[in-house]
C-alpha atoms as a PDB file:
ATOM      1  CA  UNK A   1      51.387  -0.897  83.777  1.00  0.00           C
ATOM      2  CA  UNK A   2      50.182   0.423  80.848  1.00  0.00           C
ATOM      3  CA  UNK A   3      47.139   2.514  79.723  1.00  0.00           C
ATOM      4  CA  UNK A   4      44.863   0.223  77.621  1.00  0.00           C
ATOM      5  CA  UNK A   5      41.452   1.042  76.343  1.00  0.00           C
ATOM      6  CA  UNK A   6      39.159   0.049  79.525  1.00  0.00           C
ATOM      7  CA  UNK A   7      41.209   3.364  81.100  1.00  0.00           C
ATOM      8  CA  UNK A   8      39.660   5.507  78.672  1.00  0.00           C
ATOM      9  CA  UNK A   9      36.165   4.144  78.571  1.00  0.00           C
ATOM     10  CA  UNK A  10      36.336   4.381  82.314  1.00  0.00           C
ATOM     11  CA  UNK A  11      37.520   8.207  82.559  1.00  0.00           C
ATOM     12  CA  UNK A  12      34.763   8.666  79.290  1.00  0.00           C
ATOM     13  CA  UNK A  13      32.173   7.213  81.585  1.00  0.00           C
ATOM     14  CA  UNK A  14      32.592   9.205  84.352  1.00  0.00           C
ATOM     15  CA  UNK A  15      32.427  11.914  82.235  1.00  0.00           C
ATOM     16  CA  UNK A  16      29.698  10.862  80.965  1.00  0.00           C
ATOM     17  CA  UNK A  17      27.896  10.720  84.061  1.00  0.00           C
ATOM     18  CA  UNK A  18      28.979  13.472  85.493  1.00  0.00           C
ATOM     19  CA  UNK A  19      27.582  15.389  82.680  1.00  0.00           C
ATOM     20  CA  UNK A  20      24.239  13.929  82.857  1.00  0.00           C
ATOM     21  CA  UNK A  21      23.907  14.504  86.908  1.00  0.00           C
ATOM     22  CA  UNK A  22      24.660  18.075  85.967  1.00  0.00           C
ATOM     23  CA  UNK A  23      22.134  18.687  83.623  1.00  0.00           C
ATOM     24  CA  UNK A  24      19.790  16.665  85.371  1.00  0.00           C
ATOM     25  CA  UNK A  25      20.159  18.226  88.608  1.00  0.00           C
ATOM     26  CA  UNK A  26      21.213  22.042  87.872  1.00  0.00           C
ATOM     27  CA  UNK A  27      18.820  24.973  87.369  1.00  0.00           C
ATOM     28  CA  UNK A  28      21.269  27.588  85.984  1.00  0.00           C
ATOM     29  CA  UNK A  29      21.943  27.812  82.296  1.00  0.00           C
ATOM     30  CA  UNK A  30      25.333  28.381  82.705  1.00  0.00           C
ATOM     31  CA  UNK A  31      26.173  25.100  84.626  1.00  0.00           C
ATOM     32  CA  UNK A  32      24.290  23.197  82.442  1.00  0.00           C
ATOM     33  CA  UNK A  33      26.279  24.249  79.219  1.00  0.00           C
ATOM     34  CA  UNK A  34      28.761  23.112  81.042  1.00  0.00           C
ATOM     35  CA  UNK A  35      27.808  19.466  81.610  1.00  0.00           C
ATOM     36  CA  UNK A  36      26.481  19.743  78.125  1.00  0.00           C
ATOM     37  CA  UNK A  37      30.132  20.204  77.544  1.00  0.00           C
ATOM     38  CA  UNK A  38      31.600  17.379  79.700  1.00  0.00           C
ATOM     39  CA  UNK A  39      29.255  15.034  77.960  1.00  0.00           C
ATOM     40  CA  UNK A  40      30.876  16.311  74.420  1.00  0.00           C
ATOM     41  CA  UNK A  41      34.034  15.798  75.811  1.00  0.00           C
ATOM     42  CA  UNK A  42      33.715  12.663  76.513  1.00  0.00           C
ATOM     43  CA  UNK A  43      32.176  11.305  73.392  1.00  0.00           C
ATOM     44  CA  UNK A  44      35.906  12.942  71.894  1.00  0.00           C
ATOM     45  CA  UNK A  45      37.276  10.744  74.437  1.00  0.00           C
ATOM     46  CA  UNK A  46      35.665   7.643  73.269  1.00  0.00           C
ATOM     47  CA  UNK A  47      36.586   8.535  69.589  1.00  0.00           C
ATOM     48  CA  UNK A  48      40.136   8.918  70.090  1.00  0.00           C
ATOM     49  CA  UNK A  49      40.266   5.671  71.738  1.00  0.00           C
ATOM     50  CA  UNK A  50      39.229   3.870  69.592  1.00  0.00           C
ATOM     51  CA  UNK A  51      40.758   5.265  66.906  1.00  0.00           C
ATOM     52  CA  UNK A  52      43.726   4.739  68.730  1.00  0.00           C
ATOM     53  CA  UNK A  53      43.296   1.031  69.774  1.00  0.00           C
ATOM     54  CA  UNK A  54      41.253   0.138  66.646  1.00  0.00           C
ATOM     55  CA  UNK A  55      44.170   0.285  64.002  1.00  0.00           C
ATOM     56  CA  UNK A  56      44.781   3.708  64.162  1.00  0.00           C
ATOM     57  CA  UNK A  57      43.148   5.221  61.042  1.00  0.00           C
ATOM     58  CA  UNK A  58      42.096   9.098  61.231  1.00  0.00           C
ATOM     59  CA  UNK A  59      38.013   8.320  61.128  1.00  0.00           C
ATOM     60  CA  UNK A  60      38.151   9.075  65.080  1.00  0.00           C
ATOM     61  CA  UNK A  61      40.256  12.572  65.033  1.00  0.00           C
ATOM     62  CA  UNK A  62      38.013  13.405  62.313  1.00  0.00           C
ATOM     63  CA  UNK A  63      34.922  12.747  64.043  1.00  0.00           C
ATOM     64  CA  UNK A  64      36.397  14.145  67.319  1.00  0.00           C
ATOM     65  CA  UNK A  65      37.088  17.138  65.635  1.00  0.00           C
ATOM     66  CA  UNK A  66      33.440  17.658  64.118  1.00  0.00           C
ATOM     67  CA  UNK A  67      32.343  17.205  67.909  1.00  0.00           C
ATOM     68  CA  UNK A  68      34.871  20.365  68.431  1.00  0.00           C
ATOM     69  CA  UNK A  69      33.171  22.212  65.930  1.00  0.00           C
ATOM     70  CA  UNK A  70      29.993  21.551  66.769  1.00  0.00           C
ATOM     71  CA  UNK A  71      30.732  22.113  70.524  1.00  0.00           C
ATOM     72  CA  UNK A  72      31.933  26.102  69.510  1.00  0.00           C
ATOM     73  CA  UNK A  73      29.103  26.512  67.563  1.00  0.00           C
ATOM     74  CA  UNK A  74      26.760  25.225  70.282  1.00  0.00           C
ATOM     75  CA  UNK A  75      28.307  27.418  73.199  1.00  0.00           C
ATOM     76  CA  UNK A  76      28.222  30.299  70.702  1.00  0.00           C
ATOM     77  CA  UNK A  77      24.187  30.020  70.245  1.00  0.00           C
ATOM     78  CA  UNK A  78      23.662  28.894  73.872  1.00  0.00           C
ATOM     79  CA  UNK A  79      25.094  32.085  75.505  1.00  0.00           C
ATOM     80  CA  UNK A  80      23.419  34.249  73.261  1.00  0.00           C
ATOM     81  CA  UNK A  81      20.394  32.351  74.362  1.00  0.00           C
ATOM     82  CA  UNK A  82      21.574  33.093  77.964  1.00  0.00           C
ATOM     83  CA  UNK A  83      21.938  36.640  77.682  1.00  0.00           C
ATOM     84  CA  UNK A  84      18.902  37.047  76.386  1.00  0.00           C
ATOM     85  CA  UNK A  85      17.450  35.285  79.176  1.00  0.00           C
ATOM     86  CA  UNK A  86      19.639  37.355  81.058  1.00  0.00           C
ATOM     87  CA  UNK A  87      18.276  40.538  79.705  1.00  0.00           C
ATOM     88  CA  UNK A  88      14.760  39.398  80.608  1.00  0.00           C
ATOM     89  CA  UNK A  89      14.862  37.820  84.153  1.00  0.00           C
ATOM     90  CA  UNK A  90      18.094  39.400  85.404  1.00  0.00           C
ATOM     91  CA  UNK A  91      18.846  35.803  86.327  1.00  0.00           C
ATOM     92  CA  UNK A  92      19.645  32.686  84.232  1.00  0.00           C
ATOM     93  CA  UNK A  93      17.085  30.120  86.097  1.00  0.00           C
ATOM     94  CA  UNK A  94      16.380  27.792  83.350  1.00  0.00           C
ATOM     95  CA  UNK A  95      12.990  27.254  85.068  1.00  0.00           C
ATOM     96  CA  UNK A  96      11.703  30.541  84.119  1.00  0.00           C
ATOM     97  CA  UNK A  97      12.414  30.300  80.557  1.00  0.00           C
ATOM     98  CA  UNK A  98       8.581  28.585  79.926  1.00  0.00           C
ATOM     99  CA  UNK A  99       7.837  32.772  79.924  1.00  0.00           C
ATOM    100  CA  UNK A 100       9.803  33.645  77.418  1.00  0.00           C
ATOM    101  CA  UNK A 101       6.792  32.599  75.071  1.00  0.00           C
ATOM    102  CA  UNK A 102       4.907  35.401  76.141  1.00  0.00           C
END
């Protein structure tokens, strides 16, 4: 048996919804950074695939890389964004964070 594209776009789509369930149904910051995460992860599965399986040409490592880029830069704003709410609340409840306007 071997390991065709359907495989991937399975394993990407479970991913996928894992990572929306999590940010859907989590409160803390932290937890949802991390499904923000497992949603990134598996758009760079989806690009690799088909990069892979559609003639193998480097526009899907490139693009998965940008999405590795991006994803540092993103967890490197978002827990500075944490600690601050940290700092504030002494608890990362992503509820609370409508008070950080006053």
């Amino acid at each position: 048996m071997t390991i065709g594209l359907p495989h991937y776009l399975i394993i990407s789509a479970v991913l996928f919804s894992l990572g929306i369930f999590g940010i859907i149904t989590r409160r803390n910051a932290i937890m949802v950074l991390m499904s923000m995460e497992l949603i990134l992860n598996s758009a760079n599965i989806n690009f690799i695939a088909f990069a892979k399986f559609g003639g193998m040409n480097f526009n899907g490592h490139i693009a998965a890389m940008f999405v590795i880029i991006l994803a540092a830069a993103e967890v490197a704003v978002a827990l500075a964004i944490v600690l601050n709410i940290y700092h504030n609340f002494h608890h990362v409840n992503i509820d609370d964070i409508s008070k950080l306007k006053e």
